[in-house]
C-alpha atoms as a PDB file:
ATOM      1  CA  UNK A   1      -8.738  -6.808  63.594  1.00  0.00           C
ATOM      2  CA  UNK A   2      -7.460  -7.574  59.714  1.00  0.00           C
ATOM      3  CA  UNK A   3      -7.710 -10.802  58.427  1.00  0.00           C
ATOM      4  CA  UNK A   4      -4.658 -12.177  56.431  1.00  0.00           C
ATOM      5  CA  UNK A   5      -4.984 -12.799  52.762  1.00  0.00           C
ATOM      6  CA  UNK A   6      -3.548 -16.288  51.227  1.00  0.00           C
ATOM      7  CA  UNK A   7      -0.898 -15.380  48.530  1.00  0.00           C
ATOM      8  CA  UNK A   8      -3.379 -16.153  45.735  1.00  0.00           C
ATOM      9  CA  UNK A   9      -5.768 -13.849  47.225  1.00  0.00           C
ATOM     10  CA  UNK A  10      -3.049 -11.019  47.312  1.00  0.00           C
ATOM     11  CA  UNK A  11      -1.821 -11.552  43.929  1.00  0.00           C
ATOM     12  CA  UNK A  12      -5.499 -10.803  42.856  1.00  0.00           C
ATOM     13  CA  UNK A  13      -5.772  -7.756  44.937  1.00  0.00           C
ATOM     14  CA  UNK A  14      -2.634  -6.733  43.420  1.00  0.00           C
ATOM     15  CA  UNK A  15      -3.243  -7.954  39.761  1.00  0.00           C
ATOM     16  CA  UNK A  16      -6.626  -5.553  39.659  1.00  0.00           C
ATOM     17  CA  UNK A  17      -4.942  -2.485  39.616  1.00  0.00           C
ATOM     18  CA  UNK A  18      -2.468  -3.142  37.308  1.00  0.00           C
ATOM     19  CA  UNK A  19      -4.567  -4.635  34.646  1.00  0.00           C
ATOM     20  CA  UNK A  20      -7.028  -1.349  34.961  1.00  0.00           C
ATOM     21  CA  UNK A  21      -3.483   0.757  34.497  1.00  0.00           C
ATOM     22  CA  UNK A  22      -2.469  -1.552  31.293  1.00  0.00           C
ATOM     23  CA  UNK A  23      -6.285  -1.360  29.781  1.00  0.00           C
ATOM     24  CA  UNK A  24      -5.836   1.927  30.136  1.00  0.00           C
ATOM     25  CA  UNK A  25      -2.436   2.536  28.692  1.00  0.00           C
ATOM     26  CA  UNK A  26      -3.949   0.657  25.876  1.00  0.00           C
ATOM     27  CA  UNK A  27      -6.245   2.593  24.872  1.00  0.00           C
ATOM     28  CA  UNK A  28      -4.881   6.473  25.762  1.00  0.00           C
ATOM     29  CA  UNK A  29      -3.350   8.500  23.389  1.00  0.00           C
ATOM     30  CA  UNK A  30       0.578   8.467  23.687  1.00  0.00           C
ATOM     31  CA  UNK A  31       2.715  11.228  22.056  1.00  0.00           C
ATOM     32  CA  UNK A  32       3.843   9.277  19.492  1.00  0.00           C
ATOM     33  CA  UNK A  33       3.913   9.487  15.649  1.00  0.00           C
ATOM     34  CA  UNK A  34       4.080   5.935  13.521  1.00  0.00           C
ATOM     35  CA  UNK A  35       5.744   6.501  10.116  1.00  0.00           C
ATOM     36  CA  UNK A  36       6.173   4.319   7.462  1.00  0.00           C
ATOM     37  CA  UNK A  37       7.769   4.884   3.390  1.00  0.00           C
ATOM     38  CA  UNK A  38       6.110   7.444   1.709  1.00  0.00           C
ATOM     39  CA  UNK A  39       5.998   8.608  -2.018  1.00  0.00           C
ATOM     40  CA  UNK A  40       8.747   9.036  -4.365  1.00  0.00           C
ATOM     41  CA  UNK A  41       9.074  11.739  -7.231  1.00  0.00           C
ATOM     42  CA  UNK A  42      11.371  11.767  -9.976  1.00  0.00           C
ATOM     43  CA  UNK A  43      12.926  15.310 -10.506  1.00  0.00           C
ATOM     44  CA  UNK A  44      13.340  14.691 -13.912  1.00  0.00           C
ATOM     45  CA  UNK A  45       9.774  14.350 -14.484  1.00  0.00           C
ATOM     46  CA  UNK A  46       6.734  15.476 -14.053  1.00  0.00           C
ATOM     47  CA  UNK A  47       4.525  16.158 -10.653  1.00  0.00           C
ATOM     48  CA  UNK A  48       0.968  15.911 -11.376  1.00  0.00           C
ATOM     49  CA  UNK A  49       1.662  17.147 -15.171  1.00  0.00           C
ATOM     50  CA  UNK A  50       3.875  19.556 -14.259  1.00  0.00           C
ATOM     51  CA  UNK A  51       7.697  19.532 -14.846  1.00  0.00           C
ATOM     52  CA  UNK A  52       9.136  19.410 -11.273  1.00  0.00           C
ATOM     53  CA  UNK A  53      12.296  21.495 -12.672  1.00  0.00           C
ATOM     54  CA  UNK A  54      12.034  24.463 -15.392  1.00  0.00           C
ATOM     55  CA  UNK A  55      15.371  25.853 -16.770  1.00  0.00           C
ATOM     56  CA  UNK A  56      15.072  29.604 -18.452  1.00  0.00           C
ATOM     57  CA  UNK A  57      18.019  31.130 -19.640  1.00  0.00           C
ATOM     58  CA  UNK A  58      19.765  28.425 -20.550  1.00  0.00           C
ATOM     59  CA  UNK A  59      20.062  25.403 -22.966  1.00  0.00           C
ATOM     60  CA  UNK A  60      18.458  21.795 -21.307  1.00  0.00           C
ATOM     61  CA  UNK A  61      19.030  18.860 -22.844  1.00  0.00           C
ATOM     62  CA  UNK A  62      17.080  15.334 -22.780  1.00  0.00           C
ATOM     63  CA  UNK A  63      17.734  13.039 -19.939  1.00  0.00           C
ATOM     64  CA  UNK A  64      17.591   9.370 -19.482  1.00  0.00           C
ATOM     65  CA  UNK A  65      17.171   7.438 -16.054  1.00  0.00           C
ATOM     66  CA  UNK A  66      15.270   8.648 -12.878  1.00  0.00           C
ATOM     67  CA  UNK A  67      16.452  10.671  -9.559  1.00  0.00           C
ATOM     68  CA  UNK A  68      13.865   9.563  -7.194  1.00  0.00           C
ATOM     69  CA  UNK A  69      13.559  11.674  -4.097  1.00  0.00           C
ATOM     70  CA  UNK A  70      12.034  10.155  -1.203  1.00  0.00           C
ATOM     71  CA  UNK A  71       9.473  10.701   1.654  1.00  0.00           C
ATOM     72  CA  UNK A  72       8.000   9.090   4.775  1.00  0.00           C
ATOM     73  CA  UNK A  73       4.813   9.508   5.842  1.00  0.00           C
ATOM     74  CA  UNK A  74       3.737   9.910   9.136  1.00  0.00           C
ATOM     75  CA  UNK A  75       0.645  10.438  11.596  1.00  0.00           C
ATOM     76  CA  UNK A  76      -0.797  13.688  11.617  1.00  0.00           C
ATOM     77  CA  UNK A  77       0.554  15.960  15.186  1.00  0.00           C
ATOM     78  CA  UNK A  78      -3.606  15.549  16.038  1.00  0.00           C
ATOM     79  CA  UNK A  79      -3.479  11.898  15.204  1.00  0.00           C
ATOM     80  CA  UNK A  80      -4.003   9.499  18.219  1.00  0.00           C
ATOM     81  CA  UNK A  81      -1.677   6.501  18.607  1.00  0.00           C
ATOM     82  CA  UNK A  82      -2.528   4.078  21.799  1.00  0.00           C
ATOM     83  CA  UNK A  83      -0.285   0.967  22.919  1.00  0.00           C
ATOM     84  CA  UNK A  84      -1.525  -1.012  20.628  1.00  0.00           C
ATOM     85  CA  UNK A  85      -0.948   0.762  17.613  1.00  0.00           C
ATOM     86  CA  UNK A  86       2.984   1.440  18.990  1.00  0.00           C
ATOM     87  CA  UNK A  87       3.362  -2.439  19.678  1.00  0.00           C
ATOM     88  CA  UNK A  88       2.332  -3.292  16.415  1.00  0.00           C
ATOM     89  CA  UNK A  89       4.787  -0.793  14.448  1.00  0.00           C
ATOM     90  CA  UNK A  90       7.570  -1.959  16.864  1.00  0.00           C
ATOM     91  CA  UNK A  91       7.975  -5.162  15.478  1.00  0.00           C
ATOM     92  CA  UNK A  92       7.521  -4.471  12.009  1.00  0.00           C
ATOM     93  CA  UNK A  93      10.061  -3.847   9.404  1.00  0.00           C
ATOM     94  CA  UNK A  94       7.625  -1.099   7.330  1.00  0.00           C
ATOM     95  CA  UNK A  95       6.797   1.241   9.993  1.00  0.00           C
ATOM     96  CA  UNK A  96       9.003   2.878  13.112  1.00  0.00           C
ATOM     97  CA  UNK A  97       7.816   4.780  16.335  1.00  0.00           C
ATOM     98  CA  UNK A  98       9.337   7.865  16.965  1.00  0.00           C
ATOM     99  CA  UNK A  99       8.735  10.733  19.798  1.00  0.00           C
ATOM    100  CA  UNK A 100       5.783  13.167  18.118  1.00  0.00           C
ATOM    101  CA  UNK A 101       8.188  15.846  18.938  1.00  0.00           C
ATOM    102  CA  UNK A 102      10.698  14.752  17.060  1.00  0.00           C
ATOM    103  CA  UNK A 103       8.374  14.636  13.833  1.00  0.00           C
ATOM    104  CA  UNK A 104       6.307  18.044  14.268  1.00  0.00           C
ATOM    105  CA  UNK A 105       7.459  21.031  16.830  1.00  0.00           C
ATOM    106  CA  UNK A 106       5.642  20.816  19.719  1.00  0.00           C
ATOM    107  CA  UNK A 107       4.661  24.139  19.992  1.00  0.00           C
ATOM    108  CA  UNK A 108       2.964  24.681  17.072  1.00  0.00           C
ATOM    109  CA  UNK A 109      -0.539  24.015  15.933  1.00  0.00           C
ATOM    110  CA  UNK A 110      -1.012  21.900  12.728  1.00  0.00           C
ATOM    111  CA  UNK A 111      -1.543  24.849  10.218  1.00  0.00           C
ATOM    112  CA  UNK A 112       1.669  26.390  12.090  1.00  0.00           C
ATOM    113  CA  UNK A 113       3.235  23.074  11.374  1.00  0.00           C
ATOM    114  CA  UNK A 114       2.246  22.750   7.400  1.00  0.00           C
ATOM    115  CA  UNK A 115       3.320  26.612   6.828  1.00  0.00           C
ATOM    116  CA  UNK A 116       6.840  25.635   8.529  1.00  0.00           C
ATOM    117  CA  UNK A 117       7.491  22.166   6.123  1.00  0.00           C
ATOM    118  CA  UNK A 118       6.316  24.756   3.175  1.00  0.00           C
ATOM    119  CA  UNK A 119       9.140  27.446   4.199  1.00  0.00           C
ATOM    120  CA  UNK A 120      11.567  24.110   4.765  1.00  0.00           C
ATOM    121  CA  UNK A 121      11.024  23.017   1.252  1.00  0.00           C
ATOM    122  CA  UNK A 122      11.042  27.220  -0.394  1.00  0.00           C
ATOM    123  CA  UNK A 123      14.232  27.637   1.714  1.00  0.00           C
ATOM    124  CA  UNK A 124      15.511  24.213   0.598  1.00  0.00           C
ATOM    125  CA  UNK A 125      14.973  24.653  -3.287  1.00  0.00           C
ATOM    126  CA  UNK A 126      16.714  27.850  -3.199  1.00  0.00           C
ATOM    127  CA  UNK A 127      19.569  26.276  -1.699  1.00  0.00           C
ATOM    128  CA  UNK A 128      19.571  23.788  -4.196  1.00  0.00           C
ATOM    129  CA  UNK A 129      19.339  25.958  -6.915  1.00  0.00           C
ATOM    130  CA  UNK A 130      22.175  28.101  -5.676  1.00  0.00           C
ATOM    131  CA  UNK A 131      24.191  24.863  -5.112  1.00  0.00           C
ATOM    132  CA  UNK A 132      23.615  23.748  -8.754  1.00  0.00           C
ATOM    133  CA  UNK A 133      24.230  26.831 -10.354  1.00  0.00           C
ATOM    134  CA  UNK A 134      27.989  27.464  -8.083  1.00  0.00           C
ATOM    135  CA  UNK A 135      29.127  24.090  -9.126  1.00  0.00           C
ATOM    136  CA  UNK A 136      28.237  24.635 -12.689  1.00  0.00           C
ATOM    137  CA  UNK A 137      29.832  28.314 -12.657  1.00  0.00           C
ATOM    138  CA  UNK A 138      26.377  29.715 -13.882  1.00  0.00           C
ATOM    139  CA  UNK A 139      25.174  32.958 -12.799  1.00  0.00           C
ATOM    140  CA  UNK A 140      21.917  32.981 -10.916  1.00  0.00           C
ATOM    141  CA  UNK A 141      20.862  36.407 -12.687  1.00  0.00           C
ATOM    142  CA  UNK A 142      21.206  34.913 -15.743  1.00  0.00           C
ATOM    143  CA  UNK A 143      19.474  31.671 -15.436  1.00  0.00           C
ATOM    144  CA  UNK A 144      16.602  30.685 -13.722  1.00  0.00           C
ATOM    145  CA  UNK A 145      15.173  27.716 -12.329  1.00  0.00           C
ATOM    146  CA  UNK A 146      11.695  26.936 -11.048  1.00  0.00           C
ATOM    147  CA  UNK A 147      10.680  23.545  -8.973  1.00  0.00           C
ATOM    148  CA  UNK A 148       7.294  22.128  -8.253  1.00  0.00           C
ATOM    149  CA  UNK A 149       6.852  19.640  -6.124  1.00  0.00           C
ATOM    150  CA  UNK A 150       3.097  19.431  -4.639  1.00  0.00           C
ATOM    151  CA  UNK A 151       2.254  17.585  -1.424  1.00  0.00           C
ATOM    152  CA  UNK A 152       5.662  17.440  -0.092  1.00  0.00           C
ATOM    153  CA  UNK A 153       7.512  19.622   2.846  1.00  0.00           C
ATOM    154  CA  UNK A 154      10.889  19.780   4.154  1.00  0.00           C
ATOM    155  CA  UNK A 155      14.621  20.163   3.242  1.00  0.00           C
ATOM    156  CA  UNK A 156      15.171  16.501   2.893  1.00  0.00           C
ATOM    157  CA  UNK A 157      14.665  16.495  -1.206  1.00  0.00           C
ATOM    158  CA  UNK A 158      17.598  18.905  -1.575  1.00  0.00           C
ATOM    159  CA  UNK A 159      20.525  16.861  -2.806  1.00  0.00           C
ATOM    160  CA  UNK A 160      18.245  15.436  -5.442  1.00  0.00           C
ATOM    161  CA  UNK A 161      16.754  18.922  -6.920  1.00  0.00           C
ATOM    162  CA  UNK A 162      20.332  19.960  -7.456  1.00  0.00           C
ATOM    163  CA  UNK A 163      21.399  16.339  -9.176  1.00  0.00           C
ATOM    164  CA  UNK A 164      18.366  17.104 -11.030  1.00  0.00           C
ATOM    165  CA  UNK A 165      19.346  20.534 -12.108  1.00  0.00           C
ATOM    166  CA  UNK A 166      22.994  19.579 -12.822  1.00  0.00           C
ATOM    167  CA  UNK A 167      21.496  16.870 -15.152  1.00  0.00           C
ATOM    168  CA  UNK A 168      19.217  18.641 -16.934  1.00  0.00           C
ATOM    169  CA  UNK A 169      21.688  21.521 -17.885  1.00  0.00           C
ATOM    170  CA  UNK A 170      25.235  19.357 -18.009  1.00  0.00           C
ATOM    171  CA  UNK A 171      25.065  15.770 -17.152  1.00  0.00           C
ATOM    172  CA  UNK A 172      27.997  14.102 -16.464  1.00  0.00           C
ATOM    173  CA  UNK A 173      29.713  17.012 -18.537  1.00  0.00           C
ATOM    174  CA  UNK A 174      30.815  14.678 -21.453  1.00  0.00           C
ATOM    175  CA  UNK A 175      27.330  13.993 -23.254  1.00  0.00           C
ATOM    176  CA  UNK A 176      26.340  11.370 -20.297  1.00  0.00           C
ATOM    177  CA  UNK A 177      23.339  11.338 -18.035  1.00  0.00           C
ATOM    178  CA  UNK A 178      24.402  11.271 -14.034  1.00  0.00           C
ATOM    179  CA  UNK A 179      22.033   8.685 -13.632  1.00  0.00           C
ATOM    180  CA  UNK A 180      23.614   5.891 -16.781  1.00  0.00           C
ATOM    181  CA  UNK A 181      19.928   5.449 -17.213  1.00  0.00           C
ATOM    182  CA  UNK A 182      19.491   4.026 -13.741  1.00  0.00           C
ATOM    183  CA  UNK A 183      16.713   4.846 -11.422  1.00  0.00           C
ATOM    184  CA  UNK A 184      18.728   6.394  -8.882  1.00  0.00           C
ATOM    185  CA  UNK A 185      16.913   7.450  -5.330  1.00  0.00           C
ATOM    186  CA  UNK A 186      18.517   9.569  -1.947  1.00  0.00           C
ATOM    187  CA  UNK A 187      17.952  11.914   0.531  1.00  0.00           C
ATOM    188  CA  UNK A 188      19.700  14.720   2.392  1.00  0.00           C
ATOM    189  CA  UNK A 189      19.503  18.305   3.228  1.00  0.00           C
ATOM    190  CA  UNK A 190      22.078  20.632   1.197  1.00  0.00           C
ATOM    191  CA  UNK A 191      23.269  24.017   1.596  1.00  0.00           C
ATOM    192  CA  UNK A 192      24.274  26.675  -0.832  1.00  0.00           C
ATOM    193  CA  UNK A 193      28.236  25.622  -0.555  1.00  0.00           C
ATOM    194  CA  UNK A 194      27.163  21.781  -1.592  1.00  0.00           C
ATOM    195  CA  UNK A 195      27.249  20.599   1.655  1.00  0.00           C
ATOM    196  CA  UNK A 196      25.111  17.813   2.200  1.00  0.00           C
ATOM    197  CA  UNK A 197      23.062  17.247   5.556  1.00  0.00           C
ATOM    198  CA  UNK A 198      21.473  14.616   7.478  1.00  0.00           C
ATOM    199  CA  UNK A 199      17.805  13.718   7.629  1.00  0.00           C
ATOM    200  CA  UNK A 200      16.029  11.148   8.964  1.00  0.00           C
ATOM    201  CA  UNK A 201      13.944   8.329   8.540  1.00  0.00           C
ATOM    202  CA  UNK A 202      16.422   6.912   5.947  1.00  0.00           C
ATOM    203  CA  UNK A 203      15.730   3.353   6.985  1.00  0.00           C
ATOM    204  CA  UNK A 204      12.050   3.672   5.735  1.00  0.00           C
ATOM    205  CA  UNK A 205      12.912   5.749   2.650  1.00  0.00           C
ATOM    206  CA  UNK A 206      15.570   2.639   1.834  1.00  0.00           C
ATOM    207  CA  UNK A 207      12.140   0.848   1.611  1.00  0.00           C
ATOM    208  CA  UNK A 208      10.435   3.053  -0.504  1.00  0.00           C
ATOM    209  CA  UNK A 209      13.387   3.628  -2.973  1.00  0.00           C
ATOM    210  CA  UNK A 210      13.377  -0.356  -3.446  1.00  0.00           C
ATOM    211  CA  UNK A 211       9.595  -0.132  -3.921  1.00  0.00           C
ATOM    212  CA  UNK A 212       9.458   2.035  -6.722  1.00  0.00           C
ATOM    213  CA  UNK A 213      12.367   0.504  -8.820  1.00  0.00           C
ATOM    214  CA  UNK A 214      15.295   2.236  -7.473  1.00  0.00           C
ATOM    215  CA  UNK A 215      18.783  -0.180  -7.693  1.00  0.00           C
ATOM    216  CA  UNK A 216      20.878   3.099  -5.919  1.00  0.00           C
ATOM    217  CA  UNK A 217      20.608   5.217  -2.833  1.00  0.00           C
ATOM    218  CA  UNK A 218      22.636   7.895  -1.772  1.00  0.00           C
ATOM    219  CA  UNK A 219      22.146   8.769   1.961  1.00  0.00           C
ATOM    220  CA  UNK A 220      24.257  11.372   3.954  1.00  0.00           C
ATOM    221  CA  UNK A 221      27.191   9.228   5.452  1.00  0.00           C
ATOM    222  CA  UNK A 222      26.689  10.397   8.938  1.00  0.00           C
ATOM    223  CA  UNK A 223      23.613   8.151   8.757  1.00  0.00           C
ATOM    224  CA  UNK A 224      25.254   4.842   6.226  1.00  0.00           C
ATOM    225  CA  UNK A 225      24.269   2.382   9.559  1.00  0.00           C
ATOM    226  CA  UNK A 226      20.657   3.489   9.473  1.00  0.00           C
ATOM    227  CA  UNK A 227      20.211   2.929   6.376  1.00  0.00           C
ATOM    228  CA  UNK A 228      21.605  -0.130   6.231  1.00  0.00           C
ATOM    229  CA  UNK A 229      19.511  -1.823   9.508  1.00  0.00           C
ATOM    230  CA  UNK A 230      16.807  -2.566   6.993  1.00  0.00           C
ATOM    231  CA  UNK A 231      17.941  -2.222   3.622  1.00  0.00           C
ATOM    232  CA  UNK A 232      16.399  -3.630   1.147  1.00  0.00           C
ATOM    233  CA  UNK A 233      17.754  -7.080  -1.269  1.00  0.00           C
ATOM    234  CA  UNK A 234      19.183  -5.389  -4.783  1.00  0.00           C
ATOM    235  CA  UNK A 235      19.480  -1.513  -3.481  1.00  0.00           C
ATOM    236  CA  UNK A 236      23.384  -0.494  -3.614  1.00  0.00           C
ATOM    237  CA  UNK A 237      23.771   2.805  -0.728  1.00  0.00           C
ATOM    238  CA  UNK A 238      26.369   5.234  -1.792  1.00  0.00           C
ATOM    239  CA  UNK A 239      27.410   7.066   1.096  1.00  0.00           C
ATOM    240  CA  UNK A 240      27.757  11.449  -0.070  1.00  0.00           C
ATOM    241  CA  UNK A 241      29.309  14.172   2.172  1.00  0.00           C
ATOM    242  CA  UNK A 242      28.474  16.952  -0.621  1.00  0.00           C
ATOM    243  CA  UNK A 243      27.762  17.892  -4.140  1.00  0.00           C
ATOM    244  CA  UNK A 244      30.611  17.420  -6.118  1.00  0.00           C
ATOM    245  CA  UNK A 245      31.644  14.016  -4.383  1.00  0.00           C
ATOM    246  CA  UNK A 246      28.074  12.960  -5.067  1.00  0.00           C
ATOM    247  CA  UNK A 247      28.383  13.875  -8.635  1.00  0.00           C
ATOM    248  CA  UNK A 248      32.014  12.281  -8.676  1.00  0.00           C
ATOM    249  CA  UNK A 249      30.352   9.421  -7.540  1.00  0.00           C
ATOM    250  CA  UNK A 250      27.977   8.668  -9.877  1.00  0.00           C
ATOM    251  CA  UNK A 251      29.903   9.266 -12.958  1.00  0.00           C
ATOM    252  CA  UNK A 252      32.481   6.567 -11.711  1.00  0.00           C
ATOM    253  CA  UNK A 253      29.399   4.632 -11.193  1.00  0.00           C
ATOM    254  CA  UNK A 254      28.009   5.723 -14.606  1.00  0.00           C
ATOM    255  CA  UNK A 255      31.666   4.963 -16.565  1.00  0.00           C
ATOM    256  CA  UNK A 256      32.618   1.632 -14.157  1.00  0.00           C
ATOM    257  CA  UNK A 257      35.595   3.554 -13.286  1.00  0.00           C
ATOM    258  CA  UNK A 258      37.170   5.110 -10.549  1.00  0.00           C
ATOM    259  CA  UNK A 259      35.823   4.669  -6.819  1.00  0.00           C
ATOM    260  CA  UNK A 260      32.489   4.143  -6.119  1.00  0.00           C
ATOM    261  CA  UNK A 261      32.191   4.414  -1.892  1.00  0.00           C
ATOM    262  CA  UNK A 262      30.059   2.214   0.137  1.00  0.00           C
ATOM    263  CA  UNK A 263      28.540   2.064   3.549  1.00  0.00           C
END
């Protein structure tokens, strides 16, 4: 014969399990990766006393202003993130959850994963290079151009090493710097054509543009409303598509003539 249990009586029964499921949830790993702004670089400097772009073959000239390219960081594809870590990124401005997978290939191991970002970035300077040199109308056997960048992987810093190589060997192509001595940050993949790509994590690299004295950012336009969910107070986004309209773009900017576009 069972006895019957009161409602408050059930409710406890009931409220046992559940809390072991949610202390436990708390404290498991979950296949998550937390990310918040990295570090910039500015390709018209120097990385860790190194220039970050070397021109031979061909006449550089001086350069004023800053094209910041920009990073997040993330959680390592070992790291473990419980509940409690994701609930307290969630609600904060400077960090964002996002599926592990869709921050390291899941198939790979971590060394796998650092050897992959290395090929990204190789594969991604080239591009850039080859971009540069088409819309300058220099030949590639002729001149050659070298970037160092330590400690960061990925396509992302594309757009900026070819600004960077179009400034150092033409500027604005009238004696002007593409930057008008501005400290001018972005993002975005770009191809050997000058086509410019999406990338992610724009919202955070708004953040980290603003941080380190950036007033501009150019972001890929497919991704204007991401950019702008946080963006920060004084940072003007300039929305780019490829090279040359990212180029046109800034040397209205630079002159105060012409169209400038917005997000």
């Amino acid at each position: 014969m069972l006895s019957r249990l009161s409602r408050p009586q059930a409710l406890a029964v009931c409220a046992l399990p559940v809390a072991g499921l949610l202390a436990t949830a708390a404290f498991a790993p979950l296949p998550f990766s937390l990310t918040q702004p990295g570090l910039t670089a500015n390709v018209l400097g120097e990385n860790k006393g190194e220039p970050v772009i070397t021109v031979s073959g061909a006449a550089t000239r001086e350069t004023s202003g800053q094209l910041r390219m920009t990073t997040i960081e993330a959680t390592g594809p070992d790291a473990s993130v419980s509940l409690a870590d994701v609930i307290d990124s969630w609600f904060r401005a400077d960090r964002a959850v996002m599926p592990r997978d869709a921050v390291y290939p899941s198939d790979k191991s971590t060394d796998e994963i650092e050897k992959y970002n290395t090929e990204q970035m190789r594969e991604s300077q080239d591009d850039a290079t080859e971009a540069a040199l088409n819309y300058l109308d220099l030949d590639a056997r002729k001149v050659k151009v070298d970037l160092e960048l330590a400690d960061v992987g990925g396509p992302s810093a594309g757009l900026l090493f070819s600004l960077g190589i179009v400034d150092k060997l033409d500027g604005d192509g009238s004696g002007g710097d593409l930057t008008g001595g501005r400290t001018i940050a972005g993002t975005g993949t770009i191809d050997a054509d000058g086509k410019v790509g999406a990338v992610g994590g724009v919202a955070l690299k708004t953040q980290a543009a603003r941080r380190d004295g950036a007033t501009v950012f150019l972001v890929p336009k497919a991704e204007c409303s991401d950019a702008e969910a946080e963006l920060p107070k004084g940072l003007r986004l300039i929305p780019v598509t490829t090279l040359q309209g990212t180029i046109d773009s800034l040397i209205a900017l630079e002159k105060g003539k012409g169209d400038v576009p917005s997000c």
